[in-house]
Each structure stands twice: as structure tokens, then as C-alpha cells.
PDB file of N, CA and C in Angstrom:
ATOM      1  N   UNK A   1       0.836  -1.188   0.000  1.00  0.00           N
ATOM      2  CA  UNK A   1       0.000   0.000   0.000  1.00  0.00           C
ATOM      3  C   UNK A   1       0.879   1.249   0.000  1.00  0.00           C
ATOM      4  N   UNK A   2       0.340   2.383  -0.603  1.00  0.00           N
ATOM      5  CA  UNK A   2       0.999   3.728  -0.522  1.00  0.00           C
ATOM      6  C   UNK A   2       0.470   4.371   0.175  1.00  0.00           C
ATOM      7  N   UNK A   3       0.599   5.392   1.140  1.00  0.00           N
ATOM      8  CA  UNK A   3       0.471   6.551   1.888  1.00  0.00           C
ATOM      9  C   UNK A   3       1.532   7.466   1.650  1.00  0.00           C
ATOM     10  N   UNK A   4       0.628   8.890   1.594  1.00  0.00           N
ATOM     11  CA  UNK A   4       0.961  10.428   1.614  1.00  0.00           C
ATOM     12  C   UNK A   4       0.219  10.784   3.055  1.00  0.00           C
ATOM     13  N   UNK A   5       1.728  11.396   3.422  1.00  0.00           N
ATOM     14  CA  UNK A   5       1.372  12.438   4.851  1.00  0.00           C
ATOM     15  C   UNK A   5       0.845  13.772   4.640  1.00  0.00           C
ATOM     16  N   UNK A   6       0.112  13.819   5.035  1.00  0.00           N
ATOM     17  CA  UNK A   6      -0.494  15.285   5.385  1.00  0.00           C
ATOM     18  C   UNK A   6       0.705  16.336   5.640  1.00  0.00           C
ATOM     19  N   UNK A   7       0.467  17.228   5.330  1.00  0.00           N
ATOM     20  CA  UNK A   7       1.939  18.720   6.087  1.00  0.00           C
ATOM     21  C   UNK A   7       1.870  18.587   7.062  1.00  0.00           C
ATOM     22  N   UNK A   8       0.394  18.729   7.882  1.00  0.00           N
ATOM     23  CA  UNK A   8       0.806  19.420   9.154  1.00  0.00           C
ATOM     24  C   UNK A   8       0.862  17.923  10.027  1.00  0.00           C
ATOM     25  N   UNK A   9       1.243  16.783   9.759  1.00  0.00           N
ATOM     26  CA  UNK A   9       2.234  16.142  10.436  1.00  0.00           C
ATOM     27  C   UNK A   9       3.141  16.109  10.503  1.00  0.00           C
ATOM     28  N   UNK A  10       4.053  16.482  11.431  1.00  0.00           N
ATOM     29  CA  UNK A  10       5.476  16.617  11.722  1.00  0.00           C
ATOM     30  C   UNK A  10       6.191  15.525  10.841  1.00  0.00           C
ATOM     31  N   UNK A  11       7.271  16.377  10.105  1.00  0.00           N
ATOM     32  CA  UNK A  11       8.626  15.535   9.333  1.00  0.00           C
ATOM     33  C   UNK A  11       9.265  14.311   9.766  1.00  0.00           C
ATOM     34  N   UNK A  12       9.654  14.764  11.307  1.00  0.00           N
ATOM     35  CA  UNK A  12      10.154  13.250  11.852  1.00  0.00           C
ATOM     36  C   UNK A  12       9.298  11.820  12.395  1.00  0.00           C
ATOM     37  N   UNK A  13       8.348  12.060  11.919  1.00  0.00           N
ATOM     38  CA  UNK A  13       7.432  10.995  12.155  1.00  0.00           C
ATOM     39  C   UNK A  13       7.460  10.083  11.068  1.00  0.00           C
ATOM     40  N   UNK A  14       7.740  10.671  10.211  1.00  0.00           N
ATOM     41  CA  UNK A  14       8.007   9.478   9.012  1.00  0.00           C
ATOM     42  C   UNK A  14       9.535   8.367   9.339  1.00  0.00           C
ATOM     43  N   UNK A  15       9.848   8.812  10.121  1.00  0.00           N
ATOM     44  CA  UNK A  15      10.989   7.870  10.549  1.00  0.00           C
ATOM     45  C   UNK A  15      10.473   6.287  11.157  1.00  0.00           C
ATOM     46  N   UNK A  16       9.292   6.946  11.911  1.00  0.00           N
ATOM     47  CA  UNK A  16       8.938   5.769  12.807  1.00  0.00           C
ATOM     48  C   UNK A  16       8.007   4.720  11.901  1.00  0.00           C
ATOM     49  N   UNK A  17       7.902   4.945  10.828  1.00  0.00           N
ATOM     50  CA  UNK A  17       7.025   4.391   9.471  1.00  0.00           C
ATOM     51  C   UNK A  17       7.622   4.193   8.674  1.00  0.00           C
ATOM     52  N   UNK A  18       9.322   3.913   8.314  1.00  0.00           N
ATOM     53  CA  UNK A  18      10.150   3.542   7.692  1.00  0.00           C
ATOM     54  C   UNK A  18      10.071   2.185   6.530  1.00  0.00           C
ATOM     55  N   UNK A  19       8.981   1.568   7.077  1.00  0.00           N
ATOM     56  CA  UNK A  19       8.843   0.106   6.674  1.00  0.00           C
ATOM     57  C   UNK A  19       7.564   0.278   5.830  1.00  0.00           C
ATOM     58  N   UNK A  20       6.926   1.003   5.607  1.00  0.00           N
ATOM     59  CA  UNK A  20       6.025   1.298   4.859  1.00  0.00           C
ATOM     60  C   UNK A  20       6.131   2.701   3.446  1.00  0.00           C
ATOM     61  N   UNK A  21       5.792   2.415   2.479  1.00  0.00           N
ATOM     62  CA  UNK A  21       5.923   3.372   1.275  1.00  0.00           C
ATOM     63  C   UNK A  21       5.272   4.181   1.342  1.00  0.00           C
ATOM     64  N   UNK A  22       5.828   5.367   1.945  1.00  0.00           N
ATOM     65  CA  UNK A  22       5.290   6.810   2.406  1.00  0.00           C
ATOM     66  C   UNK A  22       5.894   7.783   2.139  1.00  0.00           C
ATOM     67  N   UNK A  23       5.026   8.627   1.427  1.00  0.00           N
ATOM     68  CA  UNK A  23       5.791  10.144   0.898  1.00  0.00           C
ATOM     69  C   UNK A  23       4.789  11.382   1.322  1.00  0.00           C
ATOM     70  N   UNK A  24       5.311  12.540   1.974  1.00  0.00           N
ATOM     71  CA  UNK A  24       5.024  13.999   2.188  1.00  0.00           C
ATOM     72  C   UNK A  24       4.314  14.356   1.079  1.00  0.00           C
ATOM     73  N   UNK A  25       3.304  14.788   2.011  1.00  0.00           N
ATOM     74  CA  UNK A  25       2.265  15.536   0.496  1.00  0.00           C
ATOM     75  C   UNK A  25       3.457  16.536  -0.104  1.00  0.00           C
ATOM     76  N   UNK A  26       4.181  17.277   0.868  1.00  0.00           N
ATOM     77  CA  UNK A  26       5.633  18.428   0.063  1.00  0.00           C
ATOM     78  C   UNK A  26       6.075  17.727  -0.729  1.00  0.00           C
ATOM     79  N   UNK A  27       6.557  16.755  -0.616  1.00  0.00           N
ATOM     80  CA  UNK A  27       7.502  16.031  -1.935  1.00  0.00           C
ATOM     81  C   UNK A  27       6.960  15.715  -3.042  1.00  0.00           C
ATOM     82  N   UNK A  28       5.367  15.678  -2.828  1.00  0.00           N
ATOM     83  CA  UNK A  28       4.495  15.662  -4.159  1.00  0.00           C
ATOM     84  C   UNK A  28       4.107  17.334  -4.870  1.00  0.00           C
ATOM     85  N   UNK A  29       4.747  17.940  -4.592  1.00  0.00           N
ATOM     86  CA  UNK A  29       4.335  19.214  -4.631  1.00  0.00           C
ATOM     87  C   UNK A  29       3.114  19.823  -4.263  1.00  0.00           C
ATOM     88  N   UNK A  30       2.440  19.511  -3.111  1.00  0.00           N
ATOM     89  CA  UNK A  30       0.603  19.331  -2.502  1.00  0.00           C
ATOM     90  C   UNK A  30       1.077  20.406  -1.579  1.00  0.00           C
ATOM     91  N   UNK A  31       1.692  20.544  -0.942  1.00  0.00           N
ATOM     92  CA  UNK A  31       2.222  21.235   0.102  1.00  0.00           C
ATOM     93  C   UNK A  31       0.899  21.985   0.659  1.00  0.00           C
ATOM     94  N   UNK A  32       0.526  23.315  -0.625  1.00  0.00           N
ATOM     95  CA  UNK A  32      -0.322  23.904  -0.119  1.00  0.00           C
ATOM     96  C   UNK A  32      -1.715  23.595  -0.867  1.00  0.00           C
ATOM     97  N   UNK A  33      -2.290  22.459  -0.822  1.00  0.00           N
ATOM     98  CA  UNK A  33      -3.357  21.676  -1.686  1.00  0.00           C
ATOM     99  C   UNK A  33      -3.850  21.675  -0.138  1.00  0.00           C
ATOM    100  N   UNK A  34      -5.144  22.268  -0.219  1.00  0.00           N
ATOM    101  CA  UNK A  34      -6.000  22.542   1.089  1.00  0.00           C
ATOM    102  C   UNK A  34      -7.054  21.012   0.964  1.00  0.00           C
ATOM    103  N   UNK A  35      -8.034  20.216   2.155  1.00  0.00           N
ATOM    104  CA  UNK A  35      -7.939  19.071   2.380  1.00  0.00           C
ATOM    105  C   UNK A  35      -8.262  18.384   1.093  1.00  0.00           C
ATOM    106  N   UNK A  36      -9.562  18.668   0.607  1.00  0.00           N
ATOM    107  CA  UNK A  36     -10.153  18.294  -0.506  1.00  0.00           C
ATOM    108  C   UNK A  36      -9.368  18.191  -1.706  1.00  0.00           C
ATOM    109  N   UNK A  37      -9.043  19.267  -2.322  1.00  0.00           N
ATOM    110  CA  UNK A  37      -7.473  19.219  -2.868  1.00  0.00           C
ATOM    111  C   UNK A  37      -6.491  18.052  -3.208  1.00  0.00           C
ATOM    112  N   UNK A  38      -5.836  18.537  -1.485  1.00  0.00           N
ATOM    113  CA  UNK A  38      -5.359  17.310  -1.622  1.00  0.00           C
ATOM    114  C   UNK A  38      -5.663  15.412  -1.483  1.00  0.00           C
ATOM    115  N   UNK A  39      -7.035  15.756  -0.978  1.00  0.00           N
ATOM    116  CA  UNK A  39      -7.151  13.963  -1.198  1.00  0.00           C
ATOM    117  C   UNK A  39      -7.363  13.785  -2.420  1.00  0.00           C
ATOM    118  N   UNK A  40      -7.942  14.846  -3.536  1.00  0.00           N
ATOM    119  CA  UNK A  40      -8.116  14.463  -4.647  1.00  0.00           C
ATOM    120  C   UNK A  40      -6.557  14.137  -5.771  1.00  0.00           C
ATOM    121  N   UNK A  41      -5.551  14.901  -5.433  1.00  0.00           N
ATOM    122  CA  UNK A  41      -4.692  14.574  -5.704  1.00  0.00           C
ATOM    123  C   UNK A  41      -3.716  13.348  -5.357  1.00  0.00           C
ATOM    124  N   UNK A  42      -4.185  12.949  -4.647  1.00  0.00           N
ATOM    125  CA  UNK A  42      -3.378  12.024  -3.822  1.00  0.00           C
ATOM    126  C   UNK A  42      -4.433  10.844  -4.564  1.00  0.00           C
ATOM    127  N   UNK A  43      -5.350  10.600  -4.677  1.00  0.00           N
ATOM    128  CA  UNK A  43      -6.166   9.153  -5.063  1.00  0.00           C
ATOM    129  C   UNK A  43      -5.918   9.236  -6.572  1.00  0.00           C
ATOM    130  N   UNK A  44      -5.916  10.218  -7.039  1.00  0.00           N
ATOM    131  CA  UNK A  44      -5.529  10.611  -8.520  1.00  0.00           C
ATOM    132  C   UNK A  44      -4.075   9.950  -8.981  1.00  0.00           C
ATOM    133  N   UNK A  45      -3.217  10.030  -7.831  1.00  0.00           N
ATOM    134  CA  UNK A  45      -1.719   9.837  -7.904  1.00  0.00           C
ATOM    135  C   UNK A  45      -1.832   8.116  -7.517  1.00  0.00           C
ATOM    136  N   UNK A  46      -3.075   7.831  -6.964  1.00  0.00           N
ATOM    137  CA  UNK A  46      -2.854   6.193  -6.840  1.00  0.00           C
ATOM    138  C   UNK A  46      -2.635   5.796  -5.337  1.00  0.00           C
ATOM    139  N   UNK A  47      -2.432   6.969  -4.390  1.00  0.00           N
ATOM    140  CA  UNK A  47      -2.110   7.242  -3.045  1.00  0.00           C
ATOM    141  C   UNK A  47      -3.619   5.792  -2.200  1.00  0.00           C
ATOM    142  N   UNK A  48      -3.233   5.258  -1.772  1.00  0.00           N
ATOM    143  CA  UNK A  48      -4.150   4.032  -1.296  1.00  0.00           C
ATOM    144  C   UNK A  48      -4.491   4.841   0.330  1.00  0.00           C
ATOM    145  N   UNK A  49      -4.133   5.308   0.756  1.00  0.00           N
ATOM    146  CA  UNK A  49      -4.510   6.256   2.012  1.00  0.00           C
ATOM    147  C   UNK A  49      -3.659   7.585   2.572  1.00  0.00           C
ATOM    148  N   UNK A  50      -4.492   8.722   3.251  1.00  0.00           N
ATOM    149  CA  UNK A  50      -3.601   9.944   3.582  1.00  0.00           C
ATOM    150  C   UNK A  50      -3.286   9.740   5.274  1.00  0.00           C
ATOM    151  N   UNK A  51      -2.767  10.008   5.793  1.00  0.00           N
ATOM    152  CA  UNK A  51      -2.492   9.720   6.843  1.00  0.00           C
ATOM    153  C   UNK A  51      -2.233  11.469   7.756  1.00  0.00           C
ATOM    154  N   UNK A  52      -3.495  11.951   8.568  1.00  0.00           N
ATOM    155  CA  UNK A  52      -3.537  13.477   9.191  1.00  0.00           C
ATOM    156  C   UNK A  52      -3.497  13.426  10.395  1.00  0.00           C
ATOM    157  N   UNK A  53      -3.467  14.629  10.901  1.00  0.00           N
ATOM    158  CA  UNK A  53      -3.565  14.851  12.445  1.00  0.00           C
ATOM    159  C   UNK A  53      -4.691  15.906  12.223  1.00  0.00           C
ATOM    160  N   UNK A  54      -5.387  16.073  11.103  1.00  0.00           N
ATOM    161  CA  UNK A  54      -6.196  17.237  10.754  1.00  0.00           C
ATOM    162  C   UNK A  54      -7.745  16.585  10.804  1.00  0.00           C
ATOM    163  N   UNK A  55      -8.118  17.134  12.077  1.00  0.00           N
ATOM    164  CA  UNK A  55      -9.430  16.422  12.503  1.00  0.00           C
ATOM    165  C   UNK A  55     -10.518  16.796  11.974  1.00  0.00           C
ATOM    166  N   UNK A  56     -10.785  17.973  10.665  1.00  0.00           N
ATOM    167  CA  UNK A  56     -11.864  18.526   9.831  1.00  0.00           C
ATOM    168  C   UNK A  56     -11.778  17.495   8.910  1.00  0.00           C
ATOM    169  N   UNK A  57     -11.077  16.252   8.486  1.00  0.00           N
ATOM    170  CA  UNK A  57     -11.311  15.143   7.642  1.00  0.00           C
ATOM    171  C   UNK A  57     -12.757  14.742   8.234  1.00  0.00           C
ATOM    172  N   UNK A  58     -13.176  14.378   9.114  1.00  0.00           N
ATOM    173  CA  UNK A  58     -14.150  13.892   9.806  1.00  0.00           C
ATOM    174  C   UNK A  58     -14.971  13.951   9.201  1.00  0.00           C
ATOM    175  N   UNK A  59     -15.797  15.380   9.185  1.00  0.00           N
ATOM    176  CA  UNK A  59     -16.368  16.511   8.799  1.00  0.00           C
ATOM    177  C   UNK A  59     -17.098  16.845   7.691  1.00  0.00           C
ATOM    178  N   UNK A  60     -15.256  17.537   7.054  1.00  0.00           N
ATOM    179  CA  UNK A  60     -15.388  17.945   5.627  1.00  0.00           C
ATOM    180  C   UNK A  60     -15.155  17.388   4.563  1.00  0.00           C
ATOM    181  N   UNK A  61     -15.142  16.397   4.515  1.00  0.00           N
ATOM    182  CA  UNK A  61     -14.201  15.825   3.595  1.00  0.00           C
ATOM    183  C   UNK A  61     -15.513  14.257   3.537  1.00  0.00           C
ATOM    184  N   UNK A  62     -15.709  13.979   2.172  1.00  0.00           N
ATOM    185  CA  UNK A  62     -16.848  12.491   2.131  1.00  0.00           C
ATOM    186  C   UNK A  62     -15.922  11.641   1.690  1.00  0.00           C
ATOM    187  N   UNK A  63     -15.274  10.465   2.199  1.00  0.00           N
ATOM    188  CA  UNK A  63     -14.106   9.676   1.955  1.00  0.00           C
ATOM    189  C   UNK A  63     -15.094   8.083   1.341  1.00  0.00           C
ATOM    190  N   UNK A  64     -16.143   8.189   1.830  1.00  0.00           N
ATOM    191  CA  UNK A  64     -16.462   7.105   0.929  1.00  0.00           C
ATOM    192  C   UNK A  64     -17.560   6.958  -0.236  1.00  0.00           C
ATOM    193  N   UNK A  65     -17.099   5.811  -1.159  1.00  0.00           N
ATOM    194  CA  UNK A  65     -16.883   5.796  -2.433  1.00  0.00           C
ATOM    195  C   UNK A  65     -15.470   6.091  -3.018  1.00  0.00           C
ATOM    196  N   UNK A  66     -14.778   6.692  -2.088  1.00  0.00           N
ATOM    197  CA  UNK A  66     -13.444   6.841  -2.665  1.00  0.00           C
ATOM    198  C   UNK A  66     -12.431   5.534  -2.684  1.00  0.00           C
ATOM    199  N   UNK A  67     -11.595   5.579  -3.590  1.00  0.00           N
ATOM    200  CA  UNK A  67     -10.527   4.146  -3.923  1.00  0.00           C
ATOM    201  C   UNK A  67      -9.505   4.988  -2.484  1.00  0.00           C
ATOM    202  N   UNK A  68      -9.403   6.101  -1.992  1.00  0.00           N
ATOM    203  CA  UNK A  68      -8.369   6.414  -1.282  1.00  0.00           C
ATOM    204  C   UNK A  68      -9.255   6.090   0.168  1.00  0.00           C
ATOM    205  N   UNK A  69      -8.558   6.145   1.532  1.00  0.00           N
ATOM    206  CA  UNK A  69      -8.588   5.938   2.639  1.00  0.00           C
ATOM    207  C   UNK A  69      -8.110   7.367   3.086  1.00  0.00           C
ATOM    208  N   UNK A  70      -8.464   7.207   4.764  1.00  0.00           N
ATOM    209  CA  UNK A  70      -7.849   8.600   5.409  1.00  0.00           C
ATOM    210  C   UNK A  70      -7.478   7.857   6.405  1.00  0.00           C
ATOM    211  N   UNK A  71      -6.045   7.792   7.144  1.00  0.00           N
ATOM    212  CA  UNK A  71      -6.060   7.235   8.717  1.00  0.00           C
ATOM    213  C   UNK A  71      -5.904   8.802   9.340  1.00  0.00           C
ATOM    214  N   UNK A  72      -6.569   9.084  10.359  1.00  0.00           N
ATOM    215  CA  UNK A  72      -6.870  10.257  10.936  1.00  0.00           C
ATOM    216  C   UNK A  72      -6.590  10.267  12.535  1.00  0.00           C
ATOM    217  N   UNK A  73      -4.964  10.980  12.843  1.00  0.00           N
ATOM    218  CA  UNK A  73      -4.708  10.502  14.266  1.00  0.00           C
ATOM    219  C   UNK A  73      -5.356  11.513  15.095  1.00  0.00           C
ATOM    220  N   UNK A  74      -6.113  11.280  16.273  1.00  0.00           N
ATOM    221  CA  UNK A  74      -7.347  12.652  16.463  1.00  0.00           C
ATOM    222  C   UNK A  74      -6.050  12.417  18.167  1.00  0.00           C
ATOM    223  N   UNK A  75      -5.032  12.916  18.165  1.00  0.00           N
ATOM    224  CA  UNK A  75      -4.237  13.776  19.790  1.00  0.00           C
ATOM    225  C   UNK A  75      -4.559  15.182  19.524  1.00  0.00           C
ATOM    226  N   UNK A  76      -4.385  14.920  20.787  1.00  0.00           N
ATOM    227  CA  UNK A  76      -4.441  16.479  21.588  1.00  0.00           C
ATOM    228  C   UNK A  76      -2.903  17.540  21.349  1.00  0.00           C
ATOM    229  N   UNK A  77      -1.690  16.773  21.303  1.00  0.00           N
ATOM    230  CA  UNK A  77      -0.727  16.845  20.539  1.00  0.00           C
ATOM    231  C   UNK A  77      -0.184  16.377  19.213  1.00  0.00           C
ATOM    232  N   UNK A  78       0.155  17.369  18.834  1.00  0.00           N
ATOM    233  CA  UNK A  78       0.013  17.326  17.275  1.00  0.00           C
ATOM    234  C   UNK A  78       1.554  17.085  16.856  1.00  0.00           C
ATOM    235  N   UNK A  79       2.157  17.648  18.036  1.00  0.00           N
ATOM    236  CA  UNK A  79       3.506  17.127  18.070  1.00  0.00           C
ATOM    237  C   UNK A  79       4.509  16.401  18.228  1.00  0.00           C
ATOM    238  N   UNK A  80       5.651  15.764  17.751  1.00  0.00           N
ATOM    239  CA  UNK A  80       6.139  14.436  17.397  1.00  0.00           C
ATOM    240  C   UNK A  80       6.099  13.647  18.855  1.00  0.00           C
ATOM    241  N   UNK A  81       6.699  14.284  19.744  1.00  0.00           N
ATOM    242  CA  UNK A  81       6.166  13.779  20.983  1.00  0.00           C
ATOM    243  C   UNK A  81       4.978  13.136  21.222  1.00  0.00           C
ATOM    244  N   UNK A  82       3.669  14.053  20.907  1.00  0.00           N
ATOM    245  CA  UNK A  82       2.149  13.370  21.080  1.00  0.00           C
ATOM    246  C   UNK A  82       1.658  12.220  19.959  1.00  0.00           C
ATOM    247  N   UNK A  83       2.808  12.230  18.904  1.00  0.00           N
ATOM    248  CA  UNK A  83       2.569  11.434  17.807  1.00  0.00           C
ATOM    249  C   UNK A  83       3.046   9.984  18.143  1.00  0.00           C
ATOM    250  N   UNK A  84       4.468  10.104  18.607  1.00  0.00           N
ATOM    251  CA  UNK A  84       5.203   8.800  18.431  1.00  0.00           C
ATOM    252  C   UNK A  84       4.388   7.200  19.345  1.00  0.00           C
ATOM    253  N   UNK A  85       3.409   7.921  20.365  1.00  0.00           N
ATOM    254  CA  UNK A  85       2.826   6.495  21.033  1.00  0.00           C
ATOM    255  C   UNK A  85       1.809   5.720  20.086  1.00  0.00           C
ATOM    256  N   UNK A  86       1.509   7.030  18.856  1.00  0.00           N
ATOM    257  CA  UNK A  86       0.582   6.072  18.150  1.00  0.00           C
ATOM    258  C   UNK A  86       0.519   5.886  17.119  1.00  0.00           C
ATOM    259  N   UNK A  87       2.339   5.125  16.928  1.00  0.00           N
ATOM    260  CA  UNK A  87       2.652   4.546  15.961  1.00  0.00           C
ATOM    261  C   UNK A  87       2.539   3.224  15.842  1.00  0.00           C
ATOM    262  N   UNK A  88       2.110   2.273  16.873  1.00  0.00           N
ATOM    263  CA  UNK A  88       1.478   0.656  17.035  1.00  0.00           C
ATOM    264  C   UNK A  88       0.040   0.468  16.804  1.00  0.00           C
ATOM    265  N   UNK A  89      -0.211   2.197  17.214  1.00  0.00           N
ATOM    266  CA  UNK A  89      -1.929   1.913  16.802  1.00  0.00           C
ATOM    267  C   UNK A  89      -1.997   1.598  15.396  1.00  0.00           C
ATOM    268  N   UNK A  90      -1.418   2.865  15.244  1.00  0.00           N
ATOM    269  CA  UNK A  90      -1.402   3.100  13.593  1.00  0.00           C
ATOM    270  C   UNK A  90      -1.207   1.751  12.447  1.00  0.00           C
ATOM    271  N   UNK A  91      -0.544   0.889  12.644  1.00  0.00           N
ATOM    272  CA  UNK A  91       0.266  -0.214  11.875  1.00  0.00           C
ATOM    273  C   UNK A  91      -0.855  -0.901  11.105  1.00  0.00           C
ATOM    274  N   UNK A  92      -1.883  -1.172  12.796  1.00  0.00           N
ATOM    275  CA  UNK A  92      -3.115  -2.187  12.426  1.00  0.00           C
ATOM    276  C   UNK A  92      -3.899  -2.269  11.043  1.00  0.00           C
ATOM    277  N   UNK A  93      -4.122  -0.356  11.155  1.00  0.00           N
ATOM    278  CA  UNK A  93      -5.523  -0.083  10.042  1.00  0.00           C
ATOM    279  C   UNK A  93      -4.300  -0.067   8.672  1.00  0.00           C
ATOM    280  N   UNK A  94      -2.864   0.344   8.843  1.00  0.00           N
ATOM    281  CA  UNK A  94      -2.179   0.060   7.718  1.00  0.00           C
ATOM    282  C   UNK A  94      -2.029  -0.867   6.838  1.00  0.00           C
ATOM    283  N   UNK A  95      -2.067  -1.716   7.762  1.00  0.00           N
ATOM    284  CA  UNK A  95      -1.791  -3.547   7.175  1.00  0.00           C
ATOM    285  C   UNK A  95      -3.378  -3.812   6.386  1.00  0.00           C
ATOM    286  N   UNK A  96      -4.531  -2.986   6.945  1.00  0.00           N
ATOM    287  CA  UNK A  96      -5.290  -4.117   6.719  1.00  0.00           C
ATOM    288  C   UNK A  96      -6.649  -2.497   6.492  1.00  0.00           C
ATOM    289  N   UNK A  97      -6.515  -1.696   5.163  1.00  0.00           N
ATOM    290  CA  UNK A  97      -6.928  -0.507   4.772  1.00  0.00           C
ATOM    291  C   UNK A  97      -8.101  -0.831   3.888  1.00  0.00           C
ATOM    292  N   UNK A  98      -9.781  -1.125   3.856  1.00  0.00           N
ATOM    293  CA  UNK A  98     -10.280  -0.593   2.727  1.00  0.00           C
ATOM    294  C   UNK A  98     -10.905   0.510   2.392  1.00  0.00           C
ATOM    295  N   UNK A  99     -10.670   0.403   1.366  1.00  0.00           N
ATOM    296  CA  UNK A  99     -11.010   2.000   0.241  1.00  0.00           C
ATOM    297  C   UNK A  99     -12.099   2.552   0.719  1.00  0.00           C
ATOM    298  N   UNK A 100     -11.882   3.844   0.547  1.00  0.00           N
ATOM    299  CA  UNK A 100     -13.143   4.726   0.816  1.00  0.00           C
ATOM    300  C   UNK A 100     -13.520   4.657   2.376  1.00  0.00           C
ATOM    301  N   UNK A 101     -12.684   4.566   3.209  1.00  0.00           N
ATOM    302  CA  UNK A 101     -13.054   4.286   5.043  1.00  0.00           C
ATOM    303  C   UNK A 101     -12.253   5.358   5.657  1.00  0.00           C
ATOM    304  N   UNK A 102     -12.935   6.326   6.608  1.00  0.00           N
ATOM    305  CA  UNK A 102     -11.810   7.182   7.694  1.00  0.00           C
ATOM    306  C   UNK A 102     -11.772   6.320   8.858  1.00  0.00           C
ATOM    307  N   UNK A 103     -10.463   6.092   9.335  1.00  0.00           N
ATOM    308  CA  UNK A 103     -10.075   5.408  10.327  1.00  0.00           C
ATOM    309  C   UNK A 103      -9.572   6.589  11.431  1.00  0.00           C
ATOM    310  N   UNK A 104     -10.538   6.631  12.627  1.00  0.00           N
ATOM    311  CA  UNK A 104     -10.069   7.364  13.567  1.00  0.00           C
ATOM    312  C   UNK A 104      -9.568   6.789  14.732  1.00  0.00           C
ATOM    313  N   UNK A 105      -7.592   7.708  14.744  1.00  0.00           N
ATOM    314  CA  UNK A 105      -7.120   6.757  16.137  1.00  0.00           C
ATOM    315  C   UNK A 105      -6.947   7.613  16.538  1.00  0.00           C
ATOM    316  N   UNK A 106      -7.737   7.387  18.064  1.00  0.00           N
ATOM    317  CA  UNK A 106      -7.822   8.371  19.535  1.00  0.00           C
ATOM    318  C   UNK A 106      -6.355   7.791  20.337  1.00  0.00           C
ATOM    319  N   UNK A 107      -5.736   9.144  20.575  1.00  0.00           N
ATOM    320  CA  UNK A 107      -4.586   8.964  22.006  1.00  0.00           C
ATOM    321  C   UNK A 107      -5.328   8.439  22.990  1.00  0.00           C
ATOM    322  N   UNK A 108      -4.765   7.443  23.438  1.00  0.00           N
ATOM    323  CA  UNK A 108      -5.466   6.911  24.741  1.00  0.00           C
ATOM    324  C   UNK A 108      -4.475   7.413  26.137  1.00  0.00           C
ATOM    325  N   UNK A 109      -3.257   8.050  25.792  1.00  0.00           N
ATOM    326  CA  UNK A 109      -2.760   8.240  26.967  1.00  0.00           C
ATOM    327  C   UNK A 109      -2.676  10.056  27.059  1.00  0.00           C
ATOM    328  N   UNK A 110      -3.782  10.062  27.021  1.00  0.00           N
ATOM    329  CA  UNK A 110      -3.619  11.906  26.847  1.00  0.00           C
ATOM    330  C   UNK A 110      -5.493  12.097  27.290  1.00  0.00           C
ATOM    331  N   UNK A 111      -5.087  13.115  28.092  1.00  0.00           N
ATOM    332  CA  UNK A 111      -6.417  13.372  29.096  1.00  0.00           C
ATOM    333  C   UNK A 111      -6.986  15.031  27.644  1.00  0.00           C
ATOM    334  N   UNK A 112      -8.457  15.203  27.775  1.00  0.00           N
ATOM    335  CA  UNK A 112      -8.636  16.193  26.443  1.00  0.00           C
ATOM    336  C   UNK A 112      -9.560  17.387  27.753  1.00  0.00           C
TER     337      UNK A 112
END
């Protein structure tokens, strides 16, 4: 499977996802492709899920019928710190993604 990160997930988080084929919406030139935008670019590009910390996916954004996925990490920290515990969550819905589904993973060790 392919995944594109969202911007406003922190850079060094892609470290901890090393084992999976993942590229920065920046490196696709999406950078500033606002949500819609960019999921449309990204399923267009073949992108099999986006992976945010941007909790208006919920919302705004109608993900099914779509061939793309959203995994949507909903912390209270947005920062690599608040990110890195839920990188085991994360793996599960990776391994095992169908199309057109938002997958929401709640911090469980963070009081809101």
C-alpha cells in the first residue's frame, strides 16, 4: 500500500514508518493543496490512504466511495512527541486498509 502524509504532520514521524511506502504531500508538490485538494490529488496519484492529524477530515471531507482511505490521528498533541505512542496503533488499520473508510485513532494516553 501507498500513503501520503499530510503537512501538518510533523517531518520526523516518518521515521517511525520507515517500513512502509510513504511520501510527504511536500515532496508531491501538494504542500499547499488545502484538504479536498489534496485527497483528490493524492487518489488521482494512486495514493491508497492519507495519513492526518487534521481532525476537519471527519467533517469535511466524504471519503467514501473513494478508492483512497484517510487514517486520521485525532491527539491532543500534534507534536512528534504526542505522535510517536501512536505509531502501534497506527500499523493495524495500515496492514489491513479498505477504500473509501476514515479510520479514527484516539490517544489513549492523553487526558482532552
Amino acid at each position: 500500500m501507498k500513503f501520503v502524509v499530510d503537512h501538518c504532520v510533523p517531518r520526523p514521524f516518518l521515521r517511525y514508518l520507515e517500513d512502509y511506502d510513504i511520501q510527504r504531500a511536500g515532496q508531491m508538490g501538494w504542500a499547499e493543496h488545502s484538504n479536498g485538494k489534496l485527497l483528490a490529488a493524492a487518489e488521482a496519484a494512486g495514493y491508497d490512504a492519507l495519513i492526518t492529524v487534521d481532525k476537519g477530515f471527519a467533517t469535511q471531507q466524504k471519503i467514501a466511495g473513494r478508492k483512497i482511505s484517510v487514517l486520521l490521528l485525532d491527539t491532543q498533541d500534534t507534536e512528534l512527541k504526542g505522535l510517536i505512542p501512536m505509531v502501534e496503533m497506527l500499523r493495524a488499520p495500515m496492514d489491513n486498509l479498505a477504500p473509501g473508510t476514515l479510520v479514527r485513532l484516539v490517544a489513549t494516553n492523553q487526558a482532552y
